[in-house]
Protein backbone atom coordinates (compact mmCIF):
# COMPACT_ATOMS: atom_id res chain seq x y z
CA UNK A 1 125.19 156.45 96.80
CA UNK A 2 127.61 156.79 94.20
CA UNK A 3 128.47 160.20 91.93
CA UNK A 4 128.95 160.88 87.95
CA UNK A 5 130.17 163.77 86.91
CA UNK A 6 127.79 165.29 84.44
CA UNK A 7 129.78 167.77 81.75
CA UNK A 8 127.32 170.29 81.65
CA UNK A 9 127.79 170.54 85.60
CA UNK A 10 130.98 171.58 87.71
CA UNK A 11 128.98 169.47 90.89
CA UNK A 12 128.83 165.69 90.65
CA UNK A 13 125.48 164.10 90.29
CA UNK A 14 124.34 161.37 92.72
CA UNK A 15 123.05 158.28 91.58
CA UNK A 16 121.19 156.38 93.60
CA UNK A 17 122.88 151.97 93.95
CA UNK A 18 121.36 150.56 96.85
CA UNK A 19 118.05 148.78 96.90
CA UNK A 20 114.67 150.05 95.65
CA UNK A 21 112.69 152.11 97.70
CA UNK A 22 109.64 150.31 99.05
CA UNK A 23 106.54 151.76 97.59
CA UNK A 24 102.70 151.18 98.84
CA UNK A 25 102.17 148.13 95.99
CA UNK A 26 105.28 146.52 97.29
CA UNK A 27 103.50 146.26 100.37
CA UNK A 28 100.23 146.57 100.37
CA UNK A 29 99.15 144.22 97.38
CA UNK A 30 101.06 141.26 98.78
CA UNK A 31 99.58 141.43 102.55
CA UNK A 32 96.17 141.87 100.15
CA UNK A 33 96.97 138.87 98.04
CA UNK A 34 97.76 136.78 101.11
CA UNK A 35 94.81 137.87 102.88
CA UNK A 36 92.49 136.63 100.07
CA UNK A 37 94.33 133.45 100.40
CA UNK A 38 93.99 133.06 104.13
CA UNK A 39 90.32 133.87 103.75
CA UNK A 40 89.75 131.08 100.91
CA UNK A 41 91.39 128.93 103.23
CA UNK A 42 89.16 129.71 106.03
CA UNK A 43 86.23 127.22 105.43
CA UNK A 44 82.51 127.73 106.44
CA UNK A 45 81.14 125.30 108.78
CA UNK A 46 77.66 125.00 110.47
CA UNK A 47 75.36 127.60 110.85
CA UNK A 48 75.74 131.63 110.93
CA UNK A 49 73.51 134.51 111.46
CA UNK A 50 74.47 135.85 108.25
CA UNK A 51 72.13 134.13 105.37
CA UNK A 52 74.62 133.09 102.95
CA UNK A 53 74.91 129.48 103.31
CA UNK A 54 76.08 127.34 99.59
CA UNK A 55 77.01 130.85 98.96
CA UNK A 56 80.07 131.26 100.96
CA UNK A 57 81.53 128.55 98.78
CA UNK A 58 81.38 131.02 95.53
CA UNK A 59 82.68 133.94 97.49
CA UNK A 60 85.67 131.93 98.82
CA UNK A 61 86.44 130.63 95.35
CA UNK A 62 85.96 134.42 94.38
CA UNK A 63 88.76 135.65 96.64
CA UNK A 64 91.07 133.13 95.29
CA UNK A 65 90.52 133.99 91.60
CA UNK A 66 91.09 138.34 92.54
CA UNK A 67 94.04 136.73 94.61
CA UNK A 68 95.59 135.04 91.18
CA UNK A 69 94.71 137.99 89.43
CA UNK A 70 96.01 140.60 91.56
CA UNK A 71 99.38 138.30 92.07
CA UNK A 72 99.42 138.39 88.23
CA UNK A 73 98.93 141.73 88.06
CA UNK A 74 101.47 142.68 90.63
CA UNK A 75 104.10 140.27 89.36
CA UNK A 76 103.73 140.94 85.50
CA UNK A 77 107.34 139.81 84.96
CA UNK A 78 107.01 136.38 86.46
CA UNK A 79 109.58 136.64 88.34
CA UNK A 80 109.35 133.62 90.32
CA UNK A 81 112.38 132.15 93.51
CA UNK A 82 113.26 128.58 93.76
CA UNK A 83 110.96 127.08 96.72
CA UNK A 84 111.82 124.01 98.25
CA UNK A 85 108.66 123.34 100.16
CA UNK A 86 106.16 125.17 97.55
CA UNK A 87 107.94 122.24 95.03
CA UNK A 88 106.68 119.58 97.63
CA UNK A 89 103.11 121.30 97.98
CA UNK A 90 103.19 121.20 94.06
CA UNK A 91 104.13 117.43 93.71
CA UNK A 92 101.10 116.92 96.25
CA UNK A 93 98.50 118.74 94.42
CA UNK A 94 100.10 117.08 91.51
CA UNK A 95 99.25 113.33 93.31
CA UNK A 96 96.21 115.12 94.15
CA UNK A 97 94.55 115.62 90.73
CA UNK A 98 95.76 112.14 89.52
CA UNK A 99 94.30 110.50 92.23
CA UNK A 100 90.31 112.12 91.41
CA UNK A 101 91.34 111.38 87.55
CA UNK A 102 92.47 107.59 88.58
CA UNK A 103 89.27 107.29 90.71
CA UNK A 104 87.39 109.38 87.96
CA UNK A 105 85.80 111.29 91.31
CA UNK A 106 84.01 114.63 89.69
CA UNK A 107 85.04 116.28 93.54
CA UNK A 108 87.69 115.17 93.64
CA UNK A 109 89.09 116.73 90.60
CA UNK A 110 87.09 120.33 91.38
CA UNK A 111 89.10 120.25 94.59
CA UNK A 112 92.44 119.65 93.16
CA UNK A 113 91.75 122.60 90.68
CA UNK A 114 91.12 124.87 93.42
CA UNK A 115 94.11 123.79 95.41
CA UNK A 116 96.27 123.88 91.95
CA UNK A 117 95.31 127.65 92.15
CA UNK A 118 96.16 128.28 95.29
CA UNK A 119 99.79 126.84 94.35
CA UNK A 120 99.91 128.84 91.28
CA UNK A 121 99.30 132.17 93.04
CA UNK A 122 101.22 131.29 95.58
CA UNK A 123 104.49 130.47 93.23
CA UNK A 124 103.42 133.99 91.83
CA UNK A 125 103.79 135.55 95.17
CA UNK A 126 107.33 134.30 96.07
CA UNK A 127 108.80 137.74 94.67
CA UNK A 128 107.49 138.39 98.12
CA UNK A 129 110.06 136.07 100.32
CA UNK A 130 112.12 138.92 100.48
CA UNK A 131 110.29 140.36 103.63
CA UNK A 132 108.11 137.21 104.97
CA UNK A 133 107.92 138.50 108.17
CA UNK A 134 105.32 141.49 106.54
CA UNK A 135 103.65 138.49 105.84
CA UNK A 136 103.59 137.28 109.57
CA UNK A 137 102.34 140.46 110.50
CA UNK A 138 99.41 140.24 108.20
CA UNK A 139 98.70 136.65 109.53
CA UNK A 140 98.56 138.18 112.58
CA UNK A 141 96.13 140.77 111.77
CA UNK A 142 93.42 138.38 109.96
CA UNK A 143 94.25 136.17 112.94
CA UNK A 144 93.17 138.81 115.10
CA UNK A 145 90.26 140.07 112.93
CA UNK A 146 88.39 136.66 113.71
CA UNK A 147 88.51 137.33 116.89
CA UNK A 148 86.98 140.93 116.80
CA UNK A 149 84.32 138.60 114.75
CA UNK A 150 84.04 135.98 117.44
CA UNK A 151 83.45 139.11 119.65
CA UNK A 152 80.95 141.19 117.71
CA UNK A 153 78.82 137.37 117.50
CA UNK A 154 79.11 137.40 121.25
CA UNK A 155 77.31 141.16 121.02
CA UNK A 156 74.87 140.37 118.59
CA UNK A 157 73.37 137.76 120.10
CA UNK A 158 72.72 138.63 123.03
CA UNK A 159 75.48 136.40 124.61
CA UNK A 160 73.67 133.01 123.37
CA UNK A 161 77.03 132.44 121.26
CA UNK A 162 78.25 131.00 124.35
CA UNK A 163 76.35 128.18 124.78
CA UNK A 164 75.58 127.83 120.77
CA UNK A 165 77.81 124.88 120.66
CA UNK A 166 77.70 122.96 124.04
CA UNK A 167 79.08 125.63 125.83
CA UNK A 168 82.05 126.40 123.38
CA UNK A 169 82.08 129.79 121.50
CA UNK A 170 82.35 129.49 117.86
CA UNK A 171 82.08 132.11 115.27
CA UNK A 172 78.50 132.97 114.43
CA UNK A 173 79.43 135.51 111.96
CA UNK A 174 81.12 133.60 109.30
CA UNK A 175 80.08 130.09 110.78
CA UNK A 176 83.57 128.70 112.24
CA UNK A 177 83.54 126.12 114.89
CA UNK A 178 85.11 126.53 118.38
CA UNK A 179 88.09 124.18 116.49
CA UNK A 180 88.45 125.95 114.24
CA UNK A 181 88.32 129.60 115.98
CA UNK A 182 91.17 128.01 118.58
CA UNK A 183 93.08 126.96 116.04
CA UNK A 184 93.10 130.19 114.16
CA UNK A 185 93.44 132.60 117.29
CA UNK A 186 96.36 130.13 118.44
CA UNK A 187 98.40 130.40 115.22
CA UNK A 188 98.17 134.57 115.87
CA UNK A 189 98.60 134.78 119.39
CA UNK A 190 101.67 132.53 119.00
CA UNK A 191 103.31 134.51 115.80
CA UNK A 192 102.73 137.85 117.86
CA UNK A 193 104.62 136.38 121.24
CA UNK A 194 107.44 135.18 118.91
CA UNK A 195 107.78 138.75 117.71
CA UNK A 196 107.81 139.92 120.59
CA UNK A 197 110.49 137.52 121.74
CA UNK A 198 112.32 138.40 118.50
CA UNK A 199 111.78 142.45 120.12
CA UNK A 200 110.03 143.20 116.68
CA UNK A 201 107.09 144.75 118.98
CA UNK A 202 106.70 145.95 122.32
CA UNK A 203 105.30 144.39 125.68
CA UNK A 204 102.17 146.79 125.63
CA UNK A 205 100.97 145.50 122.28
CA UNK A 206 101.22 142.19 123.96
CA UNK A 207 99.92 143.27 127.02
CA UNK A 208 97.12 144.15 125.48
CA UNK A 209 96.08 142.06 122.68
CA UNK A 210 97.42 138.81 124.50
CA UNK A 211 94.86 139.16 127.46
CA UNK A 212 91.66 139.24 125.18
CA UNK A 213 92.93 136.70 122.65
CA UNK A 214 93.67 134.32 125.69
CA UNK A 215 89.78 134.57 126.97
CA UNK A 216 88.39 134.09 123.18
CA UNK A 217 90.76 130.91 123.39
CA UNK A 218 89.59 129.36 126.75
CA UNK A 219 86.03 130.10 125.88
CA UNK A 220 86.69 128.37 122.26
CA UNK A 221 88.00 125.49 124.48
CA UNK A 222 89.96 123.80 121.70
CA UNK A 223 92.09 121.56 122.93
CA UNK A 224 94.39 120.80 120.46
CA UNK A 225 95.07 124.24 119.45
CA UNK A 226 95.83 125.58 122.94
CA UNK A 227 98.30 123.39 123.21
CA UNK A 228 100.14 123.00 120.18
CA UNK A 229 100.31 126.97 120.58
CA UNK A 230 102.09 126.72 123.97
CA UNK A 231 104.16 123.48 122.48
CA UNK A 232 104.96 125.94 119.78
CA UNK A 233 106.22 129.14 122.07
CA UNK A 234 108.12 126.72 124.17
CA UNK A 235 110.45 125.40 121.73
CA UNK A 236 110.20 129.03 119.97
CA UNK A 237 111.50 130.53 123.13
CA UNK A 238 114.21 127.17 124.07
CA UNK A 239 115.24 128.34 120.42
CA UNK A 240 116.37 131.57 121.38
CA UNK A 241 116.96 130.83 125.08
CA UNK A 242 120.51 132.10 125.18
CA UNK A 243 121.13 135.79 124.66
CA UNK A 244 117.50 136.25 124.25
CA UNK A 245 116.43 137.90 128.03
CA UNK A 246 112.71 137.99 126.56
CA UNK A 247 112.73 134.38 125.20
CA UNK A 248 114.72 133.25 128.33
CA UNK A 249 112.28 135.32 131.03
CA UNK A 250 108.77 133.56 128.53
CA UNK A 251 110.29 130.15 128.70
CA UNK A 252 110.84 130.48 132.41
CA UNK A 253 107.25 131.90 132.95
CA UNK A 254 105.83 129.59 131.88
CA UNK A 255 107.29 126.93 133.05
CA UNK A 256 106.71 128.13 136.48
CA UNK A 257 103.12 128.89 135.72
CA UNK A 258 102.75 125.40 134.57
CA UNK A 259 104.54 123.88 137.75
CA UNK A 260 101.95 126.06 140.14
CA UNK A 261 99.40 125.33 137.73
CA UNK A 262 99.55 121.56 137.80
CA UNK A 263 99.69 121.62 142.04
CA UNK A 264 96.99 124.05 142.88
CA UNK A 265 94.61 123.47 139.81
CA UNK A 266 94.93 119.92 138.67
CA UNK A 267 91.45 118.63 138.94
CA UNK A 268 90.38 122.32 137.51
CA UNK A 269 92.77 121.19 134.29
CA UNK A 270 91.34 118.15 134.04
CA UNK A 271 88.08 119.18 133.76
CA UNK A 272 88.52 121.60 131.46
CA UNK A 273 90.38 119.14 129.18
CA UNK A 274 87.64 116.51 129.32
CA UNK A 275 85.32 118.92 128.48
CA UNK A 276 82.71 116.61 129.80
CA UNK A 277 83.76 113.80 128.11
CA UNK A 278 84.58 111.94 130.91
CA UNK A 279 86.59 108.95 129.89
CA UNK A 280 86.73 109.85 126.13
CA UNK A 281 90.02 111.61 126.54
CA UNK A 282 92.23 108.85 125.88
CA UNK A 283 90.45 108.02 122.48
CA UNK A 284 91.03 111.44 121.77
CA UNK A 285 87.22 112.50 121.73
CA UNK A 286 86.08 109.01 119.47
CA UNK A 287 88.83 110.00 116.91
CA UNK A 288 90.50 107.05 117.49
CA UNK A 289 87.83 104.44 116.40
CA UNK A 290 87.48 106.43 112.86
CA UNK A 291 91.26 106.19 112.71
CA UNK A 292 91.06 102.17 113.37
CA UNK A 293 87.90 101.82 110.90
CA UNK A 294 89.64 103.59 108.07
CA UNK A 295 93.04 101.98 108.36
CA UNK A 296 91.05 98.57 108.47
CA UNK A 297 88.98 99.06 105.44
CA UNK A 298 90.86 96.50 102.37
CA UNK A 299 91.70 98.92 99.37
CA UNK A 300 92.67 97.95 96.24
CA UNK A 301 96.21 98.48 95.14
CA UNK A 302 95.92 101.48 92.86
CA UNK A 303 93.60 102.71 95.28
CA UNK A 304 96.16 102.19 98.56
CA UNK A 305 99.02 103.96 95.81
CA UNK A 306 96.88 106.68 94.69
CA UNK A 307 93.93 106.96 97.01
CA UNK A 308 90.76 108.32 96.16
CA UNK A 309 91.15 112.24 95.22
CA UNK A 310 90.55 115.04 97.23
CA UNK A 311 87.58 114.50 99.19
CA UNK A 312 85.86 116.17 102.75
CA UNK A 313 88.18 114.53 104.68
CA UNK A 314 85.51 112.55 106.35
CA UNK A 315 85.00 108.25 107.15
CA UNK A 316 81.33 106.98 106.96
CA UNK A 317 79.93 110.64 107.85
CA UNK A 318 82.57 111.57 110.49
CA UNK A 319 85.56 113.70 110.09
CA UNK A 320 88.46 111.94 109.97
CA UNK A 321 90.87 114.95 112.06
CA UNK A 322 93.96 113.39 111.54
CA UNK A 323 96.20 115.16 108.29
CA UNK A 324 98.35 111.79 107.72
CA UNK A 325 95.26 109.43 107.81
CA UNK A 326 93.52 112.33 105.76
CA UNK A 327 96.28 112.54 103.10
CA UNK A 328 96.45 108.66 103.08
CA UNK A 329 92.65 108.33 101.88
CA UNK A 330 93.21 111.24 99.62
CA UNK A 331 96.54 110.88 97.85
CA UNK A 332 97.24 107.42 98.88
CA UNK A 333 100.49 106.14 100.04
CA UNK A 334 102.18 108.61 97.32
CA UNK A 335 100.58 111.23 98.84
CA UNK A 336 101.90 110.40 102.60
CA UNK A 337 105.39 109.64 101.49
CA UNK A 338 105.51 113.85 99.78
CA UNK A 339 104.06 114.85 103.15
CA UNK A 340 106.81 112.93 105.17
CA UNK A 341 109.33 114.96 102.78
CA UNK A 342 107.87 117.89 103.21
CA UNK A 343 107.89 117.88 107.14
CA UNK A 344 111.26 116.55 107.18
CA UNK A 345 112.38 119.31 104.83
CA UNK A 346 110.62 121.87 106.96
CA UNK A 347 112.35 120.49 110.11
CA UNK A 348 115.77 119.93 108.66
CA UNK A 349 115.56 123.75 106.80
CA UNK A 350 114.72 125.46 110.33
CA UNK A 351 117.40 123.70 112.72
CA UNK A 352 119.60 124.74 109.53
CA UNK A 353 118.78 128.38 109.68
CA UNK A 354 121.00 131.09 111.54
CA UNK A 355 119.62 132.49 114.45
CA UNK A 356 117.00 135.81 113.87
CA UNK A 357 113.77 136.34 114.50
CA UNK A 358 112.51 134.76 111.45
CA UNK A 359 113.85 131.40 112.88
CA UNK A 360 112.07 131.96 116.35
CA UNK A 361 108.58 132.59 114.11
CA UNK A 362 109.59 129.32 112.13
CA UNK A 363 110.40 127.21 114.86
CA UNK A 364 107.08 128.33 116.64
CA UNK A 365 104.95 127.26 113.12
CA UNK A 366 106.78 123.56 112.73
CA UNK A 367 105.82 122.89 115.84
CA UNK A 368 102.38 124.13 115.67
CA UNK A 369 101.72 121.82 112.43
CA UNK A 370 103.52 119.29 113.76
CA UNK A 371 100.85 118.87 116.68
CA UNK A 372 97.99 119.59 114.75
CA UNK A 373 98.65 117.54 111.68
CA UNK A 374 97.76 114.27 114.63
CA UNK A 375 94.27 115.43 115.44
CA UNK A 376 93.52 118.11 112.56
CA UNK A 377 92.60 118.05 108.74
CA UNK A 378 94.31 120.62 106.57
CA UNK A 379 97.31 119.61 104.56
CA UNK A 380 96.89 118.22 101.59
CA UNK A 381 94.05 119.81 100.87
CA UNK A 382 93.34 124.38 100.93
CA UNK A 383 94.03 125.27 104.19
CA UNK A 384 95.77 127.55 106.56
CA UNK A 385 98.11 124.46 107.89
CA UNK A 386 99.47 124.59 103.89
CA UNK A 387 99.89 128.86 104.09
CA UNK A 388 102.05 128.22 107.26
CA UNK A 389 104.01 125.89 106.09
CA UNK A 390 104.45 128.25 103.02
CA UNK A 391 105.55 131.00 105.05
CA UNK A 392 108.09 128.75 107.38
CA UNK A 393 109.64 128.34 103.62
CA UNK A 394 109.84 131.90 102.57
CA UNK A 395 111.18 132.52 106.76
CA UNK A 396 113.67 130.18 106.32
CA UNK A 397 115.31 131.27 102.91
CA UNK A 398 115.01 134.67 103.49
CA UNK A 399 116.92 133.66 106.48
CA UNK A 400 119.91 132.43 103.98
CA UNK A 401 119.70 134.70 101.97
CA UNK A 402 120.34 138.02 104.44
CA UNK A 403 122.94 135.77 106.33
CA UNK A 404 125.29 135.36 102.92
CA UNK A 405 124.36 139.24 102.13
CA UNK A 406 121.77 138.17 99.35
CA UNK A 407 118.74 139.86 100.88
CA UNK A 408 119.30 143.53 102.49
């Protein structure tokens, strides 16, 4: 705090140098903002018990025009940071756009508008990167709202939400499907273990919310989510391994759990991975044949190039669940060859980044995309795979920035 003298006063006056204080709309309206956004990402599938059907299209688009306008609103100067990764996301919605135009696809093009939005407020909201983690923290919380919603679907019906899918729990609230509620829960329950790691919270939070989110997970019985999450932690933890005692004593845990595991319960694992798909597990639950029909179909050039626009992400009526085969149909080869640079770039920007917490919560979310982007839609299109990879971004400059004394 430095002092002027004031000649109307024998005392010096202070005048305040350092940063601004943080104030309630400095805080709140981004985690609000980002919340919309994770909610217009979070897609309705199937059937709920609440009657809104088409409609939940309208509100989601809804959320994402209050979450331009509030960003807007909140950022009335503009004042916009340099985003390596948003610039890659922008380039793909870019491809995107030109790729319904080319194939003069009326979906295609909606699609790319809404996902050109979600850029736009999102290049709004970088004033924000200053304090990503506050972000993190808010993932966490809508992370951990779905599962008070899996819950209260569990209550309302009487229990029959357990065997509404073939014995997988969805979310019969907003209609989610087990998939998607793994995936979801996983991403929260793994950004709340790498803050603890990171000593950012404290072993009873964690003792307490990581017990029920674990159940919700196993009854979900999503596969792939379950275990990028623990993929994710493990190279989180290995991350901070030395002079980290928490990261060093989770690593070790479970690595011993997994060793005991394997012995005493290995048909028990087994059967729980097949999920009764006996000999389906190696095509990866049929995924595999829609993966060889699609890259077997002859395309013409400008169509291999360009692809087709933003569609469902779907092959003759089944879902494709791959984001690289996804992106290819979409945004052609164009498209694949931004995604390869933005992985790359989200790889190379994270082993570059000093050791902090924000590191340990960025290593965690690679890896997490990494192995879901093999067996799950999501990238190049609205989805909370593209708001993760968003926030490893902001993690990972934010990062720089406090190590060279640009951030306090």
């Amino acid at each position: 705090m430095a002092q002027i003298l004031d000649p109307r006063m024998k005392a010096p006056v202070p005048v305040a140098t350092g940063p601004p204080a943080r104030t309630a709309i400095t805080t709140v309206v981004p985690a609000l903002i980002w919340v919309l956004l994770l909610f217009n990402a979070t897609s309705y599938q199937g059937k709920g018990i609440l009657p809104i059907g088409s409609a939940a299209k309208v509100i989601r688009l809804l959320a994402l025009l209050v979450a331009l306008a509030l960003a807007v609103l909140w950022n009335r100067a503009m004042l916009i940071r340099p985003d390596l990764i948003l610039s890659l996301f922008s380039l793909l919605a870019v491809a995107g756009l030109a790729s319904g135009v080319f194939a003069d696809s009326g979906t295609g093009v909606s699609r790319s508008a809404r996902l050109i939005l979600v850029i736009a407020t999102l290049w709004i909201l970088t004033r924000a990167w200053s304090d990503p983690l506050a972000l993190v923290r808010t993932t966490i919380w809508y992370c951990l709202g779905i599962v008070g919603l899996v819950l209260l679907g569990v209550v309302v019906t009487g229990g029959n939400a357990l065997n509404r899918d073939h014995g997988r729990l969805p979310n019969v609230i907003w209609a989610m499907p087990p998939t998607a509620v793994t995936n979801y829960i996983s991403i929260g329950l793994g950004l709340l273990v790498c803050l603890w790691m990171s000593g950012l919270i404290s072993g009873q939070t964690i003792g307490i919310v990581a017990p029920l989110t674990s159940i919700v997970i196993l009854f979900a019985h999503g596969r792939t989510g379950i275990a990028a999450m623990i993929a994710g932690l493990l190279m989180a933890g290995g991350s901070a391994y030395l002079g980290n005692r928490r990261a060093g004593r989770f690593v070790g845990g479970v690595v011993a759990i997994g060793c005991i595991g394997t012995v005493l319960a290995g048909p028990l694992l087994v059967w729980y991975l097949e999920r009764g798909q006996s000999g389906r597990l190696s095509q990866l639950s049929g995924r595999q044949k829609v993966w060889d029909q699609l890259l077997a179909v002859h395309r013409p050039l400008g169509e291999q190039i360009f692809g087709l626009g933003l569609t469902d992400k779907s092959f003759n009526g089944h879902p494709i669940d791959n984001s690289w085969l996804a992106v290819y149909q979409d945004q052609g080869i164009l498209g694949v060859a931004i995604f390869t640079v933005i992985f790359l770039a989200l790889v190379l920007t994270v082993i570059a980044s000093p050791p902090s917490p924000r590191r340990i919560v960025a290593v965690f979310s690679v890896t997490f995309l990494l192995a879901t982007s093999y067996t799950e839609n999501g990238f190049g299109d609205v989805g909370v795979e593209l708001l993760l990879a968003v926030l490893v971004g902001a993690l990972v400059n934010s990062a720089h920035r406090a190590e060279v004394g640009g951030d306090p």
